[in-house]
N, C-alpha and C. Protein backbone atom coordinates (compact mmCIF):
# COMPACT_ATOMS: atom_id res chain seq x y z
N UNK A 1 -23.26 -84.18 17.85
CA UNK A 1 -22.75 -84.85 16.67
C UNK A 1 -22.49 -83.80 15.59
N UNK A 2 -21.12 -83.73 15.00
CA UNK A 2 -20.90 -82.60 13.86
C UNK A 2 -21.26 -82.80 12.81
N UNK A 3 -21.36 -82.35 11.64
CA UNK A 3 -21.65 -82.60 10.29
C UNK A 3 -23.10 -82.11 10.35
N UNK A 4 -23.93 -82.02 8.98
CA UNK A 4 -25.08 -81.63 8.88
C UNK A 4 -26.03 -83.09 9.01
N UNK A 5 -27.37 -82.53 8.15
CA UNK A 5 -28.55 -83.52 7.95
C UNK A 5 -28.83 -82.71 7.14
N UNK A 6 -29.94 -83.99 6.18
CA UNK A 6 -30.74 -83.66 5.29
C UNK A 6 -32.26 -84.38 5.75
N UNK A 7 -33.03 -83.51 5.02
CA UNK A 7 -34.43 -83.72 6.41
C UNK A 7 -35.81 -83.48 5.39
N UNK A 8 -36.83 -84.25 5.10
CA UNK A 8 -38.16 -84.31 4.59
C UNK A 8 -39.03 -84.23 5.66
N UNK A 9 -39.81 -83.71 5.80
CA UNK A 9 -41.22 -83.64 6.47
C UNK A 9 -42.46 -83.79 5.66
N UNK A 10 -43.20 -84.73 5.77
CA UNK A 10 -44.35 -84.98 4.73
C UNK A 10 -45.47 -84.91 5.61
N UNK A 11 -46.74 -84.05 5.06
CA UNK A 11 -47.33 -84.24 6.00
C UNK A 11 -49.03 -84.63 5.54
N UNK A 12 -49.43 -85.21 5.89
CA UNK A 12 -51.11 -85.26 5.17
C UNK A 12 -52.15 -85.18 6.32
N UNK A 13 -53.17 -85.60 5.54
CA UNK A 13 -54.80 -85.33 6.39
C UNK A 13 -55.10 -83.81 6.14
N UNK A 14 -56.03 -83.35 7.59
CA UNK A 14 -56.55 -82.21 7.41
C UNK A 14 -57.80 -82.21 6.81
N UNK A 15 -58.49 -80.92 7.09
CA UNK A 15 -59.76 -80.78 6.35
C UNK A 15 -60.09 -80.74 4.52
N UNK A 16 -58.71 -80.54 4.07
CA UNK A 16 -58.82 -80.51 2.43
C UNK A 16 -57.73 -81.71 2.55
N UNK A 17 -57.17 -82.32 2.92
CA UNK A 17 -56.51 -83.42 2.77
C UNK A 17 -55.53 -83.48 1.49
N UNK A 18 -54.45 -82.31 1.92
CA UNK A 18 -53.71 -81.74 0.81
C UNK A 18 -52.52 -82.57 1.54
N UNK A 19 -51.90 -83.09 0.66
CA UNK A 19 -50.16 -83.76 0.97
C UNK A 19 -49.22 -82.85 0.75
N UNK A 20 -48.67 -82.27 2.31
CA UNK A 20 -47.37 -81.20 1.86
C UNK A 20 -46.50 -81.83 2.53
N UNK A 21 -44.98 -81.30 1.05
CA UNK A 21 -43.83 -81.71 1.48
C UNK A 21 -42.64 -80.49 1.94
N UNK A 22 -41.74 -80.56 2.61
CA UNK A 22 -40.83 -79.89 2.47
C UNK A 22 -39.16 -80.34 2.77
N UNK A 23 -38.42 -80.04 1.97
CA UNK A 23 -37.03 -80.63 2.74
C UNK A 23 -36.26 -79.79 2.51
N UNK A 24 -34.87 -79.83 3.14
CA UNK A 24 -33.83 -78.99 3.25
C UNK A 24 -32.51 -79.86 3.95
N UNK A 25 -31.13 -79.70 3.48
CA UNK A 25 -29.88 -79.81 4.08
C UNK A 25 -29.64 -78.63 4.77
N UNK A 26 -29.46 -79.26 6.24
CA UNK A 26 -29.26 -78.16 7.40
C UNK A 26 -27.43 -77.26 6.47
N UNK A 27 -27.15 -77.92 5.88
CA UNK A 27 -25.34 -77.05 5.72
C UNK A 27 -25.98 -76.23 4.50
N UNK A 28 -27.57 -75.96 3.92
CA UNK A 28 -27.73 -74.49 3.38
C UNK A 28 -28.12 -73.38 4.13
N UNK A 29 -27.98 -73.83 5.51
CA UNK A 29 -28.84 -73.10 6.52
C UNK A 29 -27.76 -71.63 6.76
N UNK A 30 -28.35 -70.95 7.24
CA UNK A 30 -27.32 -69.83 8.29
C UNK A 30 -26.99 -70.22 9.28
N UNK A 31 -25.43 -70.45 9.16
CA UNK A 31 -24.83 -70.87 10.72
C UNK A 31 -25.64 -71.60 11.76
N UNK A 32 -26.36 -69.73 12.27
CA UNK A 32 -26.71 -69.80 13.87
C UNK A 32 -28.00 -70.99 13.67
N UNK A 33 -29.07 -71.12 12.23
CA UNK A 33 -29.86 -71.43 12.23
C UNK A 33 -29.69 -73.30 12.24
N UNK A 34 -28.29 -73.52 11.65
CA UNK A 34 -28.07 -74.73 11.39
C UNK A 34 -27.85 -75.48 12.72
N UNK A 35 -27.19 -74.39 13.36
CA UNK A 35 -26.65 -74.99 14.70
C UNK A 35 -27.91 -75.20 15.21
N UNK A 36 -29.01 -74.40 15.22
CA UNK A 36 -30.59 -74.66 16.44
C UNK A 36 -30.51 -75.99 15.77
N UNK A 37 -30.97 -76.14 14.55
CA UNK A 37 -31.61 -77.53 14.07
C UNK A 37 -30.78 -78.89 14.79
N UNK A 38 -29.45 -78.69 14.20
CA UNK A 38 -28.52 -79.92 14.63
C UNK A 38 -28.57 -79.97 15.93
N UNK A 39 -28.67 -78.83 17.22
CA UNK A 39 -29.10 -79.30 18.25
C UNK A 39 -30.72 -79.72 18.79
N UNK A 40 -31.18 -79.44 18.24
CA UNK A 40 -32.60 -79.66 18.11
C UNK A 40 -32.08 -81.63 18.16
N UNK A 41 -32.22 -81.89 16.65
CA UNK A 41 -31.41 -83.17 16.67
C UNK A 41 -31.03 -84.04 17.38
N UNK A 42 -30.27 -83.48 18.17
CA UNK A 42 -29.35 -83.86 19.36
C UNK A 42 -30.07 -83.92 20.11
N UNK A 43 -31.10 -83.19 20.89
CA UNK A 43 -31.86 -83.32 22.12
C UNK A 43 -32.56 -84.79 21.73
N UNK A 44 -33.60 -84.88 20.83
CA UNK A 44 -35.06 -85.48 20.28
C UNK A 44 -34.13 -86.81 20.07
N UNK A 45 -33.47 -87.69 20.53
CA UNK A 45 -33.11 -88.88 20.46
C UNK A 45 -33.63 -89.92 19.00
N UNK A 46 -33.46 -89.49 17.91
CA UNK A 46 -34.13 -89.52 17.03
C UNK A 46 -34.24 -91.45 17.20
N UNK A 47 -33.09 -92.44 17.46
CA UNK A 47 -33.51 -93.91 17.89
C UNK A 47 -34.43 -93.90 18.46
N UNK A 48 -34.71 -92.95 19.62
CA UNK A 48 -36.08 -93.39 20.76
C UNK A 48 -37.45 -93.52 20.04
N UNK A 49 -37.58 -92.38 18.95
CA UNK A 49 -38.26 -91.63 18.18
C UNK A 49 -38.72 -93.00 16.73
N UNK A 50 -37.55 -93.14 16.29
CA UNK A 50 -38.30 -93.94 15.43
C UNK A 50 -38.82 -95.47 15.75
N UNK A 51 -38.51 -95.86 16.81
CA UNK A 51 -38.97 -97.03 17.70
C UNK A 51 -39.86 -97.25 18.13
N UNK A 52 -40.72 -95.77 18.25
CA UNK A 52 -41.87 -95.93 19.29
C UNK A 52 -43.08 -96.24 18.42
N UNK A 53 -44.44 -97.01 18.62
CA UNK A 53 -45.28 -96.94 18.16
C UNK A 53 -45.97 -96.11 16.84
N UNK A 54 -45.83 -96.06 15.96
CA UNK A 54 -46.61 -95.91 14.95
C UNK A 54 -48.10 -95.17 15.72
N UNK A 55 -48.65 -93.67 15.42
CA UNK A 55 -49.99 -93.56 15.87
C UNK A 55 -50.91 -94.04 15.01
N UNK A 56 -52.18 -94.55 15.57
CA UNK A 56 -53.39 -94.94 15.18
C UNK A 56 -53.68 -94.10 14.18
N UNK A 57 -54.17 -94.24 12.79
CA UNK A 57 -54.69 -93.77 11.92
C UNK A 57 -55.29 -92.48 12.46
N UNK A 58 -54.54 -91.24 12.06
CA UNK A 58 -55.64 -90.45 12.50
C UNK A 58 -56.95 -90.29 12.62
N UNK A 59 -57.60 -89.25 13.11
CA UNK A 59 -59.33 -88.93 12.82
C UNK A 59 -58.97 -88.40 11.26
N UNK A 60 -60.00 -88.16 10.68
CA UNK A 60 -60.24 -87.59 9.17
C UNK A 60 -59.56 -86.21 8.99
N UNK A 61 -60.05 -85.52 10.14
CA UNK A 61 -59.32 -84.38 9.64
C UNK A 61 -58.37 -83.70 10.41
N UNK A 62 -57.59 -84.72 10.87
CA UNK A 62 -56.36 -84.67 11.91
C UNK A 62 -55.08 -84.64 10.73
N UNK A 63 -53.96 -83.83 11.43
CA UNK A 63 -52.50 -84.22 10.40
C UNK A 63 -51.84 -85.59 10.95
N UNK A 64 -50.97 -85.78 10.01
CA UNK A 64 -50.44 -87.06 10.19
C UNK A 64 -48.60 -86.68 9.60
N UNK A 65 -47.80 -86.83 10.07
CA UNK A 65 -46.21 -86.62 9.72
C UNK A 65 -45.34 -87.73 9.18
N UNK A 66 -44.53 -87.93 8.59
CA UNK A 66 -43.81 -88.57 8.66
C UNK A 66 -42.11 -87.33 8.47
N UNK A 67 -41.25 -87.96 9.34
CA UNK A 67 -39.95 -87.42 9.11
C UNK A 67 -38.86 -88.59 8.81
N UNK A 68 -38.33 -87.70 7.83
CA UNK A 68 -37.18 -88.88 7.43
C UNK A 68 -35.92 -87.41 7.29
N UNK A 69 -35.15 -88.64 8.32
CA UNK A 69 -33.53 -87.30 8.67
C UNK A 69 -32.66 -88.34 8.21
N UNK A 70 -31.90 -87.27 7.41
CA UNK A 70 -30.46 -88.51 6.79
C UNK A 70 -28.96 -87.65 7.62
N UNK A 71 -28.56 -88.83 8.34
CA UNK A 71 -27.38 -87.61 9.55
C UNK A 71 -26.25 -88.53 9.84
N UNK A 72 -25.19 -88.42 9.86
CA UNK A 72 -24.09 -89.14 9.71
C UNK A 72 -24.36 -90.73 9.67
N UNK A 73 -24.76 -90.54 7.98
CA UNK A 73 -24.61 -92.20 7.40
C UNK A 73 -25.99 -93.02 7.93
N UNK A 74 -26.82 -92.53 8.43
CA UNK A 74 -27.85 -93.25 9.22
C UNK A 74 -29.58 -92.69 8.59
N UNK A 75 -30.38 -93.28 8.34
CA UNK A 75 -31.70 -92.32 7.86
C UNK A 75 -32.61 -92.78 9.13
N UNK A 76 -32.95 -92.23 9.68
CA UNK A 76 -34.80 -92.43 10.65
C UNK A 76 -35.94 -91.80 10.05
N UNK A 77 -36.32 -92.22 9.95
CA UNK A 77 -38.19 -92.22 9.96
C UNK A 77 -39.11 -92.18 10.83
N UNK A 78 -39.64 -91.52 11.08
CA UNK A 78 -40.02 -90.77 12.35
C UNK A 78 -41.74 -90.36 11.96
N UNK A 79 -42.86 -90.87 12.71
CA UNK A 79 -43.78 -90.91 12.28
C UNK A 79 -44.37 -90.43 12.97
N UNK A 80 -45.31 -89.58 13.17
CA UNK A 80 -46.41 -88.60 14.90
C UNK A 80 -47.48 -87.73 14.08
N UNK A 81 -48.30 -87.71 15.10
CA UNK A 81 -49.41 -86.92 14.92
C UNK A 81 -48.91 -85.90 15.44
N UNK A 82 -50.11 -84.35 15.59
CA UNK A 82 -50.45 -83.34 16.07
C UNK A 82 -50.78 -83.94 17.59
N UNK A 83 -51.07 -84.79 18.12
CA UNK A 83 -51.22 -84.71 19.49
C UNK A 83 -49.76 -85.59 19.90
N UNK A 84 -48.84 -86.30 19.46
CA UNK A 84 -48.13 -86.36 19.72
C UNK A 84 -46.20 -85.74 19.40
N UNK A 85 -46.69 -84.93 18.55
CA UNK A 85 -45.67 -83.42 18.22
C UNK A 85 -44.39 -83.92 18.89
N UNK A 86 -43.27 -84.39 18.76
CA UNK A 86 -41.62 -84.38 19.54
C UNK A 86 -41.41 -83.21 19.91
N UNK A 87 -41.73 -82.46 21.03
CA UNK A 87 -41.49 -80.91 21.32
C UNK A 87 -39.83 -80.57 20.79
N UNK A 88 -38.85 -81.73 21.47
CA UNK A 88 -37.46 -80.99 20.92
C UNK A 88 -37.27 -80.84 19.25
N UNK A 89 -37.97 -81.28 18.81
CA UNK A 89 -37.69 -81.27 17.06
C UNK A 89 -38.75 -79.96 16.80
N UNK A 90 -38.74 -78.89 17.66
CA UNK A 90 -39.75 -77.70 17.51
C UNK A 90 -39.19 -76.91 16.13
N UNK A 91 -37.84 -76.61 16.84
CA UNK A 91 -37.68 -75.29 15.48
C UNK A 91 -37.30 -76.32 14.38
N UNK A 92 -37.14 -77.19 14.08
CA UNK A 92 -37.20 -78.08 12.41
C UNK A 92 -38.42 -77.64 12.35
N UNK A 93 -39.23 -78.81 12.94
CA UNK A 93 -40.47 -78.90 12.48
C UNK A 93 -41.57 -77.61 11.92
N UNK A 94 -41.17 -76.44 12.67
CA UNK A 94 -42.00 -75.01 12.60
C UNK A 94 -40.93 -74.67 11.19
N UNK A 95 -39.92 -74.56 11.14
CA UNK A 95 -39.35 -74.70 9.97
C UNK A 95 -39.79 -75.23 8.35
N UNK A 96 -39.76 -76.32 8.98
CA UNK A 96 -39.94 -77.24 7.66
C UNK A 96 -41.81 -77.33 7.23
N UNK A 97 -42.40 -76.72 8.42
CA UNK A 97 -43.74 -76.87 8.20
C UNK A 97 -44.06 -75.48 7.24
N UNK A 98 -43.11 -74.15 7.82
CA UNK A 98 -43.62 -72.97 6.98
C UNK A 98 -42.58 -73.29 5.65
N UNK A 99 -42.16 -74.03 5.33
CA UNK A 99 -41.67 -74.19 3.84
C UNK A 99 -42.57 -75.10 2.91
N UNK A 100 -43.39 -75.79 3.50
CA UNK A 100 -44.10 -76.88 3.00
C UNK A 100 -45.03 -76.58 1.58
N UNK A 101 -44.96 -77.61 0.77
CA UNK A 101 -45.72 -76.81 -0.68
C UNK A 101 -46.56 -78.42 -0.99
N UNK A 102 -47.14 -78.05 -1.28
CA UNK A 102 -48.84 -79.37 -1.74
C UNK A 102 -47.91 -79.79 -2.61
N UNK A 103 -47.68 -81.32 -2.75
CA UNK A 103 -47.51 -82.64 -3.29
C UNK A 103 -48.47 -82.86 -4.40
N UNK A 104 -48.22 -82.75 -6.02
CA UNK A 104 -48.88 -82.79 -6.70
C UNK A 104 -49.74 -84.04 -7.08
N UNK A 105 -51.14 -84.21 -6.89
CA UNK A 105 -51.49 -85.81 -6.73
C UNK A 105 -51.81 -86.33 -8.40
N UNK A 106 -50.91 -87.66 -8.26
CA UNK A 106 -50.45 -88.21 -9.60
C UNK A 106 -51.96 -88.74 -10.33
């Protein structure tokens, strides 16, 4: 599918139970880098993805995700733990995880 996305990764839990966010539009990316993501994208069936079960409340000091991708006209929400990780959404996710900055709590 051509065109870009725009993409949040939120993530909480953990042992200090810090809320980090990060987002980015894949069309600020570098080319080659935009292209991994958008195929990334493409593999990870993002319908299959936001359909499936909701995980059980994590343990306490487990992470918890939510993804929300906005991609030709359509948004998913996309919800997984650390034991259930979407392997094809790897390089976003390793991406968007080393950009991530603590969510200031209101």
């Amino acid at each position: 599918m051509a065109g870009h996305a725009r993409v949040r990764l939120t993530r909480t839990g953990g042992l200090a139970g810090l809320r980090m966010q990060a987002e980015l539009d894949t069309a600020q990316l570098e080319p080659s880098q935009e292209a991994e993501i958008m195929r990334a994208l493409d593999a990870a069936d993002l319908d299959r993805l936001e359909k499936a079960p909701r995980p059980e409340p994590p343990m306490r000091d487990a992470f918890h995700y939510e993804l929300d991708v906005d991609r030709g006209g359509r948004t998913h929400r996309i919800a997984f733990s650390d034991a259930d990780w979407p392997e094809p959404l790897d390089p976003l996710l390793s991406l968007l995880s080393d950009r991530a900055r603590p969510v200031p709590r209101n």
